[in-house]
N, C-alpha and C. Protein backbone atom coordinates (compact mmCIF):
# COMPACT_ATOMS: atom_id res chain seq x y z
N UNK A 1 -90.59 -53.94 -55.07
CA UNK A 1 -91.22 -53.05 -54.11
C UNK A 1 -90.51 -51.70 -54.16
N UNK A 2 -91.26 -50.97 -54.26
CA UNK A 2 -90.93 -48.90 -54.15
C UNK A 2 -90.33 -48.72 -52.64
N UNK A 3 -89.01 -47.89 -52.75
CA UNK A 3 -88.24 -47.67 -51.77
C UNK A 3 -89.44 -46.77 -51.18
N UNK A 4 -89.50 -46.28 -50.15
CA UNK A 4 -90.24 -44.74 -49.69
C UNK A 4 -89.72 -44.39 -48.89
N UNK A 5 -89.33 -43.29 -48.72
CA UNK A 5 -88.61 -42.37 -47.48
C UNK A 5 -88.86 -42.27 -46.18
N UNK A 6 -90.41 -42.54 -46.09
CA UNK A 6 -90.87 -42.37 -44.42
C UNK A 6 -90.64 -43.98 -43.91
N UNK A 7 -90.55 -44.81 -44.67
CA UNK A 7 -90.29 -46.68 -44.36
C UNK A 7 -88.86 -46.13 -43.91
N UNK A 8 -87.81 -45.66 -44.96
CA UNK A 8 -86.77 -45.59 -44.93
C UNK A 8 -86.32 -44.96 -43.46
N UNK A 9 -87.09 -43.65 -43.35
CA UNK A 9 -86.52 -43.01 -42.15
C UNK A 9 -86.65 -43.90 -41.05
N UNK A 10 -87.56 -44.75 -40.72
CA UNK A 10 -88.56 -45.51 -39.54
C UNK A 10 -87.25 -46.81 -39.08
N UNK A 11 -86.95 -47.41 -40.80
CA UNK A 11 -85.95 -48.36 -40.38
C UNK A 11 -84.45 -48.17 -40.08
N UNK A 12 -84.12 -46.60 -40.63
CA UNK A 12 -83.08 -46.16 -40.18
C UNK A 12 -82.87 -45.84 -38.60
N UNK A 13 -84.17 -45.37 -38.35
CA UNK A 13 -84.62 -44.94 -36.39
C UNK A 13 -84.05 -46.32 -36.09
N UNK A 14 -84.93 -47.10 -36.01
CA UNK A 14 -84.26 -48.50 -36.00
C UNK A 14 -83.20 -49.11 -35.61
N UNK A 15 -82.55 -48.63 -36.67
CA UNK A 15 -81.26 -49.04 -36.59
C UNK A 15 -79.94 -48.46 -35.56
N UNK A 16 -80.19 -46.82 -35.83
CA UNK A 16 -79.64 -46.29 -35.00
C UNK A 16 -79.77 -46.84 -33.02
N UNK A 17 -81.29 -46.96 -33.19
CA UNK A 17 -81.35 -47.30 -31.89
C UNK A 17 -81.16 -48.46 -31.10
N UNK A 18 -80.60 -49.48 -32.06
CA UNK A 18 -79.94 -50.49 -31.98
C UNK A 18 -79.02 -50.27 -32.02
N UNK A 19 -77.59 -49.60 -32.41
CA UNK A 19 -76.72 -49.16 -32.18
C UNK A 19 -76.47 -48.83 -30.85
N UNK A 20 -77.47 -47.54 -30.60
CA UNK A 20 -76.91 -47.21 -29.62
C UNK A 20 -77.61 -47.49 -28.21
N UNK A 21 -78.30 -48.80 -28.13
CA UNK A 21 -78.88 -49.32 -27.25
C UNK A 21 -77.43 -50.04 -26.96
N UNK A 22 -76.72 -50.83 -27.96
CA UNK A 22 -75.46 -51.65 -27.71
C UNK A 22 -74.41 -50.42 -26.85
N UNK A 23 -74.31 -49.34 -27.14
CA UNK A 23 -73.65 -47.97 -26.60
C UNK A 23 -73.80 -48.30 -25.75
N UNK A 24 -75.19 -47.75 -24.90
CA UNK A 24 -75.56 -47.73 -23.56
C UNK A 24 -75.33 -48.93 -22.93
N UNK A 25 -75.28 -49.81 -23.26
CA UNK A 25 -74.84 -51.32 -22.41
C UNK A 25 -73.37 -51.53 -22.19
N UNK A 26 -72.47 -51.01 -23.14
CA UNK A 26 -71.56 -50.84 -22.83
C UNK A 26 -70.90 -49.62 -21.93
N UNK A 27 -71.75 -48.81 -22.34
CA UNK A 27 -71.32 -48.01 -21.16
C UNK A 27 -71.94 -48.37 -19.76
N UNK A 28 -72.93 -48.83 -19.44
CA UNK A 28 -73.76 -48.93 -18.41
C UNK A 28 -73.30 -49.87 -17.43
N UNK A 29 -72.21 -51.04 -18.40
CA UNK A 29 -72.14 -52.03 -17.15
C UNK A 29 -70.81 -51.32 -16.64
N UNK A 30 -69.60 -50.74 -17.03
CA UNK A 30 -68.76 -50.26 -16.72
C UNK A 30 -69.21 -49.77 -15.07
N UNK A 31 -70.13 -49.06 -14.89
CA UNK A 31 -70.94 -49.16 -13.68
C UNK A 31 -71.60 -50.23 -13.15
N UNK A 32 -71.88 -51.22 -13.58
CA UNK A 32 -72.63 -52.39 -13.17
C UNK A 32 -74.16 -51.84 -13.06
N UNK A 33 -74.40 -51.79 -14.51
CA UNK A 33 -75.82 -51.13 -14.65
C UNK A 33 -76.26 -51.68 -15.71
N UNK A 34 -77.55 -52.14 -16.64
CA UNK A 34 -78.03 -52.02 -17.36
C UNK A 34 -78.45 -50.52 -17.92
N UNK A 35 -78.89 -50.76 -19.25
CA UNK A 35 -79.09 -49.49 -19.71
C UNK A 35 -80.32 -48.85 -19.47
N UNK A 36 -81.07 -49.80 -19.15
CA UNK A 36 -82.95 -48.91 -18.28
C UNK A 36 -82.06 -48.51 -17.27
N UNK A 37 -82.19 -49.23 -16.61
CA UNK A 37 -81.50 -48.89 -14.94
C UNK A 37 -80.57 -47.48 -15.45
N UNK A 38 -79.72 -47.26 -16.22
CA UNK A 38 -79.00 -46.23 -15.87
C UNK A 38 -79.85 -45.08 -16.35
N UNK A 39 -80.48 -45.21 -17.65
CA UNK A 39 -81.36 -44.14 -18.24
C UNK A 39 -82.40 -43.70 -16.77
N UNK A 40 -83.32 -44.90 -15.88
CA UNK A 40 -83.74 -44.77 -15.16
C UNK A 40 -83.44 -44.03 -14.18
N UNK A 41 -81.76 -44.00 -13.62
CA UNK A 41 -81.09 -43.21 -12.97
C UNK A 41 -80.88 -41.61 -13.03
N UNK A 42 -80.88 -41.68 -14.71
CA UNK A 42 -80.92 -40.16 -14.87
C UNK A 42 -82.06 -39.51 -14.95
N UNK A 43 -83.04 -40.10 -14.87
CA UNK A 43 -84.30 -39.31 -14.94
C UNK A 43 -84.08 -39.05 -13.74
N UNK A 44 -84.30 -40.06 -12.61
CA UNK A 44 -84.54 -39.98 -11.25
C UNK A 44 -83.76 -38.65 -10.87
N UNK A 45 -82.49 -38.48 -11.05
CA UNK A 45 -81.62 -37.48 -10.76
C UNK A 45 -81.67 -36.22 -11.45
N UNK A 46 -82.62 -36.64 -12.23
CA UNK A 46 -82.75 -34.73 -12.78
C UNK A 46 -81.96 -34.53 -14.06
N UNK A 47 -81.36 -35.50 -14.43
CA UNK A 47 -80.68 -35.13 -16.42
C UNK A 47 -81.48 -34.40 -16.83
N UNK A 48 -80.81 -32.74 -17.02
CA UNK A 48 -81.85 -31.73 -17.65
C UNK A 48 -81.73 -32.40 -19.12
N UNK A 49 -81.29 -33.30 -19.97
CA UNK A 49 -81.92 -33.50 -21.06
C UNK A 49 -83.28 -34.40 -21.42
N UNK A 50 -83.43 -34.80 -20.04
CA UNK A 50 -85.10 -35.76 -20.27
C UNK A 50 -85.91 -34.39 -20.73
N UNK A 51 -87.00 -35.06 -21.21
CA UNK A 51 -88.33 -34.28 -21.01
C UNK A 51 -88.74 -33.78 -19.63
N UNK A 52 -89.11 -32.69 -19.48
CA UNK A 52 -89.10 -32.45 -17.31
C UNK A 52 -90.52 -33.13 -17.34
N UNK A 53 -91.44 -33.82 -17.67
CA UNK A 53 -92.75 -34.01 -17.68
C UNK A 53 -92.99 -35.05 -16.89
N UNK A 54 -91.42 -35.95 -16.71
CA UNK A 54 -91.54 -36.89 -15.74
C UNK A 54 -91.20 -36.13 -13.94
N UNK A 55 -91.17 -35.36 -13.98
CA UNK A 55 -91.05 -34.18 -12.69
C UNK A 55 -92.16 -33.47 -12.33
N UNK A 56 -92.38 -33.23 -11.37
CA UNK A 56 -93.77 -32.49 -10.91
C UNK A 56 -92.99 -31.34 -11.01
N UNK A 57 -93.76 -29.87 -10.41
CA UNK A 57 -93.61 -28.69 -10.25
C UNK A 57 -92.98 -28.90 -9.14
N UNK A 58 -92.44 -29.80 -7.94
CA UNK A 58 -91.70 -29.29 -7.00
C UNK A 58 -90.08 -30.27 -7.31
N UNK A 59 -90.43 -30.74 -8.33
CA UNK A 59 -89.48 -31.50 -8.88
C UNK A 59 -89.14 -33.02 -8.65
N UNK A 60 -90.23 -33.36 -8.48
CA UNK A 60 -90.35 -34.77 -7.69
C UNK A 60 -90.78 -35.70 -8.78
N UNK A 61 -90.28 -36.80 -8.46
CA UNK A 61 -90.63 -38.17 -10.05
C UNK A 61 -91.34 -39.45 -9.17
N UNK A 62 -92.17 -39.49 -10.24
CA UNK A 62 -93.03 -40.97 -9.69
C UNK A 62 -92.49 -42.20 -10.54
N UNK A 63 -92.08 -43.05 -10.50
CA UNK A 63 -92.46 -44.66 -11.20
C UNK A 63 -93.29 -44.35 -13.20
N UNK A 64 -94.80 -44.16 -12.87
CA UNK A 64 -95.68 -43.93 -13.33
C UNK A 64 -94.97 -42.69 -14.68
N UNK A 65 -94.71 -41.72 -14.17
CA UNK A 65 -94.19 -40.74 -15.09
C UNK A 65 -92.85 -41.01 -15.68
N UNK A 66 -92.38 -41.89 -15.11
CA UNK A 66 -90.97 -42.31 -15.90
C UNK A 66 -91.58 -43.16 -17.16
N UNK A 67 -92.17 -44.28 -16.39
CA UNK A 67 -92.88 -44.98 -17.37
C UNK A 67 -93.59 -44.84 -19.12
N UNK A 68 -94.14 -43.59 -18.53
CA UNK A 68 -95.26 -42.76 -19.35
C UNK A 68 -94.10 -42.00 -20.68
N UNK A 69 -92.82 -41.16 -19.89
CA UNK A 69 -92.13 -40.79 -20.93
C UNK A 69 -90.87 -41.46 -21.42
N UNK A 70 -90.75 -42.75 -20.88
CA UNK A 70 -89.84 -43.54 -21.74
C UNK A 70 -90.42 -44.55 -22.34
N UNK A 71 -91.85 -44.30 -22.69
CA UNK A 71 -92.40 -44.91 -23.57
C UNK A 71 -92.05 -46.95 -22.96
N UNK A 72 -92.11 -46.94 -21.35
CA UNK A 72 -92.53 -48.21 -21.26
C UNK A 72 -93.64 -48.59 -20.22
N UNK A 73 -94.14 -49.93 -20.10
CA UNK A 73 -94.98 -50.41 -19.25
C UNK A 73 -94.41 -50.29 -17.96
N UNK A 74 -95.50 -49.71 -16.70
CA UNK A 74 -95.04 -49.72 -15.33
C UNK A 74 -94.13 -50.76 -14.93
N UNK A 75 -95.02 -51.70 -15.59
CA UNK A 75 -94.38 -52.96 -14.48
C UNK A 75 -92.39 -53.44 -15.38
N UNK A 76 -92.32 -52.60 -16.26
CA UNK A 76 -91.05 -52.79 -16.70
C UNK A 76 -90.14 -51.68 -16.01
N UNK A 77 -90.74 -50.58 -15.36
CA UNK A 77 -90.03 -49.26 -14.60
C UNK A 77 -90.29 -50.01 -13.12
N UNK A 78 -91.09 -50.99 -12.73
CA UNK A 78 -91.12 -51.33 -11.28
C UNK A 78 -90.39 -52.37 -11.26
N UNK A 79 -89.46 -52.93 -12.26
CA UNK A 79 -88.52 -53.66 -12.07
C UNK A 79 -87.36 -53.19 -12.25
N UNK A 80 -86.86 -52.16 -12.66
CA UNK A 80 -86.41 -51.64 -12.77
C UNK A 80 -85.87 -51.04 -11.40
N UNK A 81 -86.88 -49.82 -10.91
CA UNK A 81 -86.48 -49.30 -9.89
C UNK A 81 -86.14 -50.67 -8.55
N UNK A 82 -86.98 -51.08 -8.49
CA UNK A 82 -86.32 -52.72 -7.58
C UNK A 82 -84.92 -52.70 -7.31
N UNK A 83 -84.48 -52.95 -9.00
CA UNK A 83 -83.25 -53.45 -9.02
C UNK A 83 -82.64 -52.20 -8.34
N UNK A 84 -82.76 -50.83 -8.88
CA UNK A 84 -81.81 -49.96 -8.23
C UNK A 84 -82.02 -49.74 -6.80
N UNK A 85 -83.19 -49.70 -6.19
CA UNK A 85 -83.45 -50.31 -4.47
C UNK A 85 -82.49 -50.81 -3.98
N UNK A 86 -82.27 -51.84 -4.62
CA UNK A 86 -81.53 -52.95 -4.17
C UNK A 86 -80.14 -52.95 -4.34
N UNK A 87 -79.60 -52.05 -5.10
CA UNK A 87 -78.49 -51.95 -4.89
C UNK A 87 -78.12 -50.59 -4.29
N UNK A 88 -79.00 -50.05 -3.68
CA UNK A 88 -78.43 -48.79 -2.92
C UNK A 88 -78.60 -47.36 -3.65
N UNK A 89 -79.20 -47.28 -4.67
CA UNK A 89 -79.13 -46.22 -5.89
C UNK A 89 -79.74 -45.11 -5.67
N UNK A 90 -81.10 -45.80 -5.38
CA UNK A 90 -82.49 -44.89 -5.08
C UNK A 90 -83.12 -45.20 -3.73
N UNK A 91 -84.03 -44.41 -3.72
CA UNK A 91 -85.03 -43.99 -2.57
C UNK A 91 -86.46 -44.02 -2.62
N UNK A 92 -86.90 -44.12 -2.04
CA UNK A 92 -88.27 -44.25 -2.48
C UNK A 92 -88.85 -43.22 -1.03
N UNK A 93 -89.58 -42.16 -1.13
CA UNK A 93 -89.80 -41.18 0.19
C UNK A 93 -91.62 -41.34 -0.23
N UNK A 94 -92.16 -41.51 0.80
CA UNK A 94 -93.89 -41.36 0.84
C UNK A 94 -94.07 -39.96 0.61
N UNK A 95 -95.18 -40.02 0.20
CA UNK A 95 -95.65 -38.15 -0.28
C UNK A 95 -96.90 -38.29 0.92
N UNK A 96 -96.18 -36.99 1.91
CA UNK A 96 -96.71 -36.76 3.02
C UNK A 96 -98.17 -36.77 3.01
N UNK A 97 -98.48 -36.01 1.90
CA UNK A 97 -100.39 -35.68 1.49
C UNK A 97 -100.65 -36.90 1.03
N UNK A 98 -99.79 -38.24 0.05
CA UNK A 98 -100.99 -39.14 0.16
C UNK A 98 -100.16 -40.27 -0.14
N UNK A 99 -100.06 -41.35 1.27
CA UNK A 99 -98.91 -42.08 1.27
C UNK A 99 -98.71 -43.02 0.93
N UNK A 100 -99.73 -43.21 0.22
CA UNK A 100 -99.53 -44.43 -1.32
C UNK A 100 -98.69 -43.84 -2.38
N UNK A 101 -98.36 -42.60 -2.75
CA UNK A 101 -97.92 -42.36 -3.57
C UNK A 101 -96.13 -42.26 -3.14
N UNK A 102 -95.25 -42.61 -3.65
CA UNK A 102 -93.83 -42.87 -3.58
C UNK A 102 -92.81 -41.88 -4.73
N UNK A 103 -92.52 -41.21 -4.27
CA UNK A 103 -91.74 -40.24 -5.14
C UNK A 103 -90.16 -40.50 -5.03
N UNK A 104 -89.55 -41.10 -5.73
CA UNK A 104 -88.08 -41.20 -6.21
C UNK A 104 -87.30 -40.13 -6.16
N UNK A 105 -85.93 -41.00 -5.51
CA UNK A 105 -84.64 -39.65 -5.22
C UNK A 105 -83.76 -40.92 -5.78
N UNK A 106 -82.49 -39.90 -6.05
CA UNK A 106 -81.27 -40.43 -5.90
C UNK A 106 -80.47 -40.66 -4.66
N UNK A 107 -79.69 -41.66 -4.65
CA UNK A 107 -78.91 -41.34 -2.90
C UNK A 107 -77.54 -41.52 -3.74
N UNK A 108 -76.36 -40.70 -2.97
CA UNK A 108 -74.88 -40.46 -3.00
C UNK A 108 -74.39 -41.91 -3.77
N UNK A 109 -74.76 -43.20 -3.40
CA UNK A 109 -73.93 -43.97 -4.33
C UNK A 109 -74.53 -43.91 -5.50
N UNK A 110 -75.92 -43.54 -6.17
CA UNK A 110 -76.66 -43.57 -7.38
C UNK A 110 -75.41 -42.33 -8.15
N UNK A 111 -75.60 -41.23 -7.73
CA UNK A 111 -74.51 -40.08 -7.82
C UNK A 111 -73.54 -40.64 -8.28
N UNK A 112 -73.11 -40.69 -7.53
CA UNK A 112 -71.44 -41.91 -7.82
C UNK A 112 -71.43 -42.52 -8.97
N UNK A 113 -72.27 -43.77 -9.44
CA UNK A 113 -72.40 -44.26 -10.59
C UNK A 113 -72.69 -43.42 -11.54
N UNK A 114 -73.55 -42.68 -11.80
CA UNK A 114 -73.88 -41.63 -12.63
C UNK A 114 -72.47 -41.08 -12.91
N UNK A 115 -71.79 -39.95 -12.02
CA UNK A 115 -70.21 -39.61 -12.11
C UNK A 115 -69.54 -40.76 -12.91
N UNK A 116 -69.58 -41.35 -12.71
CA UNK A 116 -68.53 -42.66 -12.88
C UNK A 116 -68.32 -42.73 -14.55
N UNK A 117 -69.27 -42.45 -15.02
CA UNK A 117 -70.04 -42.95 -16.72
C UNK A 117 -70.22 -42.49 -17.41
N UNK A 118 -70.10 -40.62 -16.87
CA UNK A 118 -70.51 -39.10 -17.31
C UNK A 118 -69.13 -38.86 -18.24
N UNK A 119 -67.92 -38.90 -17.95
CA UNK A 119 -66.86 -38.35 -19.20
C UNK A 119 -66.67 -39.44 -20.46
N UNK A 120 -67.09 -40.82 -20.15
CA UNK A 120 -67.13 -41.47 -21.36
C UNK A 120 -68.92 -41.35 -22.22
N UNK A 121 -70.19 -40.83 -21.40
CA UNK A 121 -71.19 -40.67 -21.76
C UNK A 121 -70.62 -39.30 -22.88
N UNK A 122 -70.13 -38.66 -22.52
CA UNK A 122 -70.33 -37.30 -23.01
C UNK A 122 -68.75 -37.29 -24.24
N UNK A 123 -67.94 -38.14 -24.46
CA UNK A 123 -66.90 -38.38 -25.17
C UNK A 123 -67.40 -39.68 -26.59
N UNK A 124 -68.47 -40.25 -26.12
CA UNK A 124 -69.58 -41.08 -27.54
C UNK A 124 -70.28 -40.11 -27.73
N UNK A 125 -71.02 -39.24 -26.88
CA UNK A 125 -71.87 -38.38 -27.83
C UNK A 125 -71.20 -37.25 -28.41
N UNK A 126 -69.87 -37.07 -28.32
CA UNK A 126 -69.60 -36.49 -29.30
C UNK A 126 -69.01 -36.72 -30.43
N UNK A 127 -68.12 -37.86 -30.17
CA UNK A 127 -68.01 -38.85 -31.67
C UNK A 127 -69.21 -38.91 -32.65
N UNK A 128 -70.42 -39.55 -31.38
CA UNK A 128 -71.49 -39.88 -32.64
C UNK A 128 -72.09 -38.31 -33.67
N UNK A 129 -71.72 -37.31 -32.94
CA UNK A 129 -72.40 -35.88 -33.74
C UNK A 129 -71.15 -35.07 -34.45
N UNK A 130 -69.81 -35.53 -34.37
CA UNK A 130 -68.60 -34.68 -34.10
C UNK A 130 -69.09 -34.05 -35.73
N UNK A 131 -69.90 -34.88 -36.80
CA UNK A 131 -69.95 -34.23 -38.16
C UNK A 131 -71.09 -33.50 -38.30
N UNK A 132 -71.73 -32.92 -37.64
CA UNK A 132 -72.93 -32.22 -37.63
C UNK A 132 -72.81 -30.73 -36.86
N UNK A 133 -72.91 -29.76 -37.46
CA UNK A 133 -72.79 -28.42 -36.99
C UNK A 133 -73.86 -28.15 -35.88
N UNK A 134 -73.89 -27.28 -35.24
CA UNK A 134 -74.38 -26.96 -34.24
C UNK A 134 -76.16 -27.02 -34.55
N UNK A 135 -76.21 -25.97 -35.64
CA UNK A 135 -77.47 -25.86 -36.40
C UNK A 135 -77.63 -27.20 -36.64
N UNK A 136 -76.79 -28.28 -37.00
CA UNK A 136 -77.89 -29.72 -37.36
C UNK A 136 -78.57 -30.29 -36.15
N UNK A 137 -77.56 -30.25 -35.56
CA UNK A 137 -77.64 -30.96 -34.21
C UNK A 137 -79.21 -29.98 -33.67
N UNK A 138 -79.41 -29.03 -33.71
CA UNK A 138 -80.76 -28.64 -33.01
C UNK A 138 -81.88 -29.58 -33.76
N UNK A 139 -81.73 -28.82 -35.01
CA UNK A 139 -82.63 -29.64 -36.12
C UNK A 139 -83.38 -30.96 -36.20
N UNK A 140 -81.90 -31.64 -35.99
CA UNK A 140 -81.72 -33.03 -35.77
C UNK A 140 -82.74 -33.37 -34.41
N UNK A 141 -82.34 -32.68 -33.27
CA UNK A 141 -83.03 -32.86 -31.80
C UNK A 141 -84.71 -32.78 -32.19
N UNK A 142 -84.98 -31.65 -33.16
CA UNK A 142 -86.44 -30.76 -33.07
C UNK A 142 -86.85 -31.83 -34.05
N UNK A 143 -86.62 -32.43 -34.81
CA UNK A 143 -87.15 -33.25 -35.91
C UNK A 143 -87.86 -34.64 -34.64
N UNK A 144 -86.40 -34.95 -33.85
CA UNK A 144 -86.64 -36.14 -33.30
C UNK A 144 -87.94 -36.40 -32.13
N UNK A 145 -87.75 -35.45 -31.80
CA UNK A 145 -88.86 -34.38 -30.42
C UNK A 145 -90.21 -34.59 -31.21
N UNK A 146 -90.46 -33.88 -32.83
CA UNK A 146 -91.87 -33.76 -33.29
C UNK A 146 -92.29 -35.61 -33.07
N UNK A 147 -91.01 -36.52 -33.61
CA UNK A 147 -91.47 -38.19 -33.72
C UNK A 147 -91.97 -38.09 -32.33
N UNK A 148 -91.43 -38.20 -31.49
CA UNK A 148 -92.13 -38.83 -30.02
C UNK A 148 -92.93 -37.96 -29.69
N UNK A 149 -93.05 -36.96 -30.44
CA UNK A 149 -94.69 -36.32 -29.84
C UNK A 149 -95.50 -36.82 -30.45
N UNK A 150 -95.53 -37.89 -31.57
CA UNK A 150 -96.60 -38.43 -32.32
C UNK A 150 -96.65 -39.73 -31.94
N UNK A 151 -95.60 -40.60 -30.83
CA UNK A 151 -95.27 -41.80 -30.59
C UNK A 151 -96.41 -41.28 -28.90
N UNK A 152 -96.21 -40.46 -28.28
CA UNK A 152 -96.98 -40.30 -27.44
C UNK A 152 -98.33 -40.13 -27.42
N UNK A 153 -99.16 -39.31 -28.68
CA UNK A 153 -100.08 -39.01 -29.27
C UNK A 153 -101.01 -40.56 -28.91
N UNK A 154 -102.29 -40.61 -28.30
CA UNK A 154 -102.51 -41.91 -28.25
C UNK A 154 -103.99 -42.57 -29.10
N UNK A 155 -103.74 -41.46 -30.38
CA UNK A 155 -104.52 -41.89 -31.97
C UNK A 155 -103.82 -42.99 -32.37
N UNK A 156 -102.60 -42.98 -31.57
CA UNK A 156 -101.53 -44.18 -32.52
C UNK A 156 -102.34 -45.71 -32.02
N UNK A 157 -102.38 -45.86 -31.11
CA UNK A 157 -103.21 -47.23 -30.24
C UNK A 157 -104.60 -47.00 -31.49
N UNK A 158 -105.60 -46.64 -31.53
CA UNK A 158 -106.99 -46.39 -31.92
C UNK A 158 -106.15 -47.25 -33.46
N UNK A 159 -105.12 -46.66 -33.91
CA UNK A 159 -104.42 -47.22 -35.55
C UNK A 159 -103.96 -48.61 -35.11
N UNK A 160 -103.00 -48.89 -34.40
CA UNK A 160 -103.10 -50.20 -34.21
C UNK A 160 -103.80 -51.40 -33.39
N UNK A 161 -104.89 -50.69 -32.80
CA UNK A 161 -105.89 -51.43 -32.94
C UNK A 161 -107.14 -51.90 -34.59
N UNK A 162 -106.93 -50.70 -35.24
CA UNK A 162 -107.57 -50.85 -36.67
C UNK A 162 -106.66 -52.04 -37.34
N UNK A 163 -105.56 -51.99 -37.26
CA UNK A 163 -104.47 -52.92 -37.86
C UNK A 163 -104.45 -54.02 -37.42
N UNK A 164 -104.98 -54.52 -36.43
CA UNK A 164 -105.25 -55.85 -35.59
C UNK A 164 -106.31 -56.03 -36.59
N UNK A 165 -107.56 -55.61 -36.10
CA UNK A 165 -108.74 -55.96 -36.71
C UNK A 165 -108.61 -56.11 -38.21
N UNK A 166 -108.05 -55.74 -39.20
CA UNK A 166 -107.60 -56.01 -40.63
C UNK A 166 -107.05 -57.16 -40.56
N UNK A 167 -105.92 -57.54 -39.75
CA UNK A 167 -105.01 -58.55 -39.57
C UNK A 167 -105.97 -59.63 -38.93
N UNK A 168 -106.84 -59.52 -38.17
CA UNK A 168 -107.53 -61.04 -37.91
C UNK A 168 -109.01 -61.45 -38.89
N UNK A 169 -109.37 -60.38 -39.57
CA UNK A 169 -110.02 -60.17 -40.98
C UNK A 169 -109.38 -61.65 -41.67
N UNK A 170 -108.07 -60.77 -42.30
CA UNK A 170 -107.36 -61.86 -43.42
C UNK A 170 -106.87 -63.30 -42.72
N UNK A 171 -106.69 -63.14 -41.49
CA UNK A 171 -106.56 -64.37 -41.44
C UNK A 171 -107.48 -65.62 -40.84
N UNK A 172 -109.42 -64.76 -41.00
CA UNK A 172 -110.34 -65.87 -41.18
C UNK A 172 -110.38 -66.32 -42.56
């Protein structure tokens, strides 16, 4: 079988993100967190490195929009937020105009944990880049940014739905 570069890049993504999914768990329980839960945390709190798309214009986050840009199912962000409920993290405030809708805060102990995790968060990410110049490191970011704008793109579903239908083809 022919090596190809775009397989190559896909299983290298892969890999990395298995890596550093193991990262985040290790860093995360140090807080007594999983690594949704803490990623979850920083959205909630405003990490200017998310995408802001999970933020409205007055800066407010729903469930739904976390969901949407960490690329998981609600009901995996509504277990999620639960758990941080439940341990005191977050908030959940009704939106005055329409009070089904629930907009997420952080509260002072969420803070806290976040603090807690921030000088060893920021002492791996620089190990993991310490060999990449400034210029890669953008590069690197803008390359990664174009992937999840095509992972969001939702032609991708319409393709693997075509790929189902091939796949239950061959196996009548």
């Amino acid at each position: 079988m022919e090596r190809r570069t775009e397989e190559s890049v896909v299983l290298a993504l892969f890999d990395l993100a298995n890596h550093l999914q193991r990262r985040g768990e290790r860093l995360a329980a140090v807080a007594g967190l999983t690594t949704q839960q803490w990623l979850v945390l920083l959205q909630i709190a405003g990490e200017p490195n998310f995408p802001s798309s999970a933020h409205d214009e007055e800066d407010r986050v729903l469930a739904s929009d976390i969901a949407r840009v960490r690329g998981v199912s609600r009901a995996t962000i509504s277990a999620v937020i639960t758990a941080l409920k439940k341990q005191g993290l977050i908030r959940e405030d009704a939106d005055p105009a329409d009070r089904r809708r629930r907009y997420l805060a952080i509260t002072r102990a969420g803070a806290d944990r976040i603090e807690a995790i921030e000088p060893a968060r920021r002492a791996a990410n620089q190990r993991l880049l310490r060999g990449l110049a400034a210029a890669d490191r953008k590069r690197m970011l803008d390359y990664i940014e174009r992937c999840l704008g095509v992972l969001w793109d939702v032609r991708e579903d319409e393709q693997l739905s075509a790929a189902r239908t091939r796949l239950a083809r061959h196996r009548s």
